[in-house]
Protein backbone atom coordinates (compact mmCIF):
# COMPACT_ATOMS: atom_id res chain seq x y z
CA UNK A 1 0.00 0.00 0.00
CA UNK A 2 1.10 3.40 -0.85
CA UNK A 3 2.35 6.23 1.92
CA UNK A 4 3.09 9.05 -0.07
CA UNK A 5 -0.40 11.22 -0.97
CA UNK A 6 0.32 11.79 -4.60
CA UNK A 7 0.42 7.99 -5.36
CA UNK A 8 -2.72 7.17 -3.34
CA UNK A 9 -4.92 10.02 -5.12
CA UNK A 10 -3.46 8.28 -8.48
CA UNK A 11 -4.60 5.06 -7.05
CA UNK A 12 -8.16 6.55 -6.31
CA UNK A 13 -8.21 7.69 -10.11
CA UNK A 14 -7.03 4.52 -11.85
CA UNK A 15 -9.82 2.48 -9.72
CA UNK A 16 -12.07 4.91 -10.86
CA UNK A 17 -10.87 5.17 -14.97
CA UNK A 18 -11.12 0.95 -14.38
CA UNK A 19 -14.20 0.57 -13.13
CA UNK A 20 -15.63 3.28 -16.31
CA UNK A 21 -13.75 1.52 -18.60
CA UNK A 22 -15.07 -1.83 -17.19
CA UNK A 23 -18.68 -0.63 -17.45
CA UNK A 24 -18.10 0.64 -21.54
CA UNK A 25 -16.74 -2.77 -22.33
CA UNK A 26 -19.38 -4.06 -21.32
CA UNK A 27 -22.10 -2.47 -22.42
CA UNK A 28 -20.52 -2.56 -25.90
CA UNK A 29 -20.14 -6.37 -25.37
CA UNK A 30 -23.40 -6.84 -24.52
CA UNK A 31 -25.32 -4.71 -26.89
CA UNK A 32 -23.17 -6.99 -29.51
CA UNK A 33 -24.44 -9.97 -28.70
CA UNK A 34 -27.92 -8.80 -28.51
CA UNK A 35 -28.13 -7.82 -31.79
CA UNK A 36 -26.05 -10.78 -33.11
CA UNK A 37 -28.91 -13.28 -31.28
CA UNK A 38 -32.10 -11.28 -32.65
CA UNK A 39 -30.07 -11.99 -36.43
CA UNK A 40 -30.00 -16.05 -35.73
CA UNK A 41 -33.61 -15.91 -34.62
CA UNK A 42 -34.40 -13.53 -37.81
CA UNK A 43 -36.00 -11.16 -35.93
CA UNK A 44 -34.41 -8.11 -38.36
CA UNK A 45 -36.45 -5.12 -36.85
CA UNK A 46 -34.62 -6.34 -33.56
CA UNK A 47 -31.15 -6.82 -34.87
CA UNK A 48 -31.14 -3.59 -36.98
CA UNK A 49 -32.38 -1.63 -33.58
CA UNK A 50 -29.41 -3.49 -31.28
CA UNK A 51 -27.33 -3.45 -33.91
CA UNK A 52 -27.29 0.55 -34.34
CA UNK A 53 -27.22 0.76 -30.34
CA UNK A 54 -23.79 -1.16 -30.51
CA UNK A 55 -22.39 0.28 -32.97
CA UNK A 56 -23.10 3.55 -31.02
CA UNK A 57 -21.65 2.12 -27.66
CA UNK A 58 -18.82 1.22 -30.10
CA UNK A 59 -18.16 4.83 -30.92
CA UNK A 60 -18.84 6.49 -27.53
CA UNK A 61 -15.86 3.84 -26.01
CA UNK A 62 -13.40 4.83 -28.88
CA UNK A 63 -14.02 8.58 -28.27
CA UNK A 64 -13.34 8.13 -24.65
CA UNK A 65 -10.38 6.70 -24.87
CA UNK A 66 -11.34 2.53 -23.91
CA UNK A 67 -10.86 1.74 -27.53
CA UNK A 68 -8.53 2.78 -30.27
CA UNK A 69 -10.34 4.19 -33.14
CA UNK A 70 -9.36 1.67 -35.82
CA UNK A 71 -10.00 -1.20 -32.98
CA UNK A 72 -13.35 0.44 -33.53
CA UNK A 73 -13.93 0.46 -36.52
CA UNK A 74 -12.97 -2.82 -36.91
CA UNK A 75 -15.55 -4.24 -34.59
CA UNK A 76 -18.28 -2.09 -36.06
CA UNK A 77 -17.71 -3.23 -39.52
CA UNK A 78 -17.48 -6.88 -38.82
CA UNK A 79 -20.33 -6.94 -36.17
CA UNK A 80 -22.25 -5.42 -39.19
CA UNK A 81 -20.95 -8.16 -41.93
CA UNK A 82 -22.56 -11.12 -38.83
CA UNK A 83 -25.19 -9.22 -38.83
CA UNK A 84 -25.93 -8.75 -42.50
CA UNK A 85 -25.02 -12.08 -43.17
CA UNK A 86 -27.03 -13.83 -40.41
CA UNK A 87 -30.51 -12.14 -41.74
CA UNK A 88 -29.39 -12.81 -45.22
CA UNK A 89 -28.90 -16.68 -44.72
């Protein structure tokens, strides 16, 4: 455990930064796999609605920082091709 102030306030903040970065991964994770199960049941209303959320959560974890951009882009664009692919088959 830390004794000096400065390295228990940074301690505070990366528990903090964790536990938001945690909470993005998360979301984007599951807002994935939502929309990837309402494609295998066909449902494409569904999948096009959890899809867009995702791709959203996708972006809004990139611009704060818990994703590089291209790791981003990336996931959107493949999530999509699953998608697209799943309702087509």
């Amino acid at each position: 455990m830390a004794n000096i102030a400065s390295q228990i306030k940074r301690n505070r903040q990366n528990d903090a930064r964790r536990q938001r970065n945690q909470a993005a991964r998360s979301k984007m994770k599951t807002l994935s796999k939502k929309a990837l199960q309402a494609a295998e049941a066909g449902d494409a209303d569904e999948a096009l609605k959890f899809l867009s959320s995702a791709q959203q959560s996708i972006d809004r974890a990139a611009s704060k920082g818990v994703l590089h951009s291209r790791t981003a882009a990336r996931r959107k664009s493949r999530l999509a091709g699953r998608v697209n692919s799943l309702l087509a088959g």
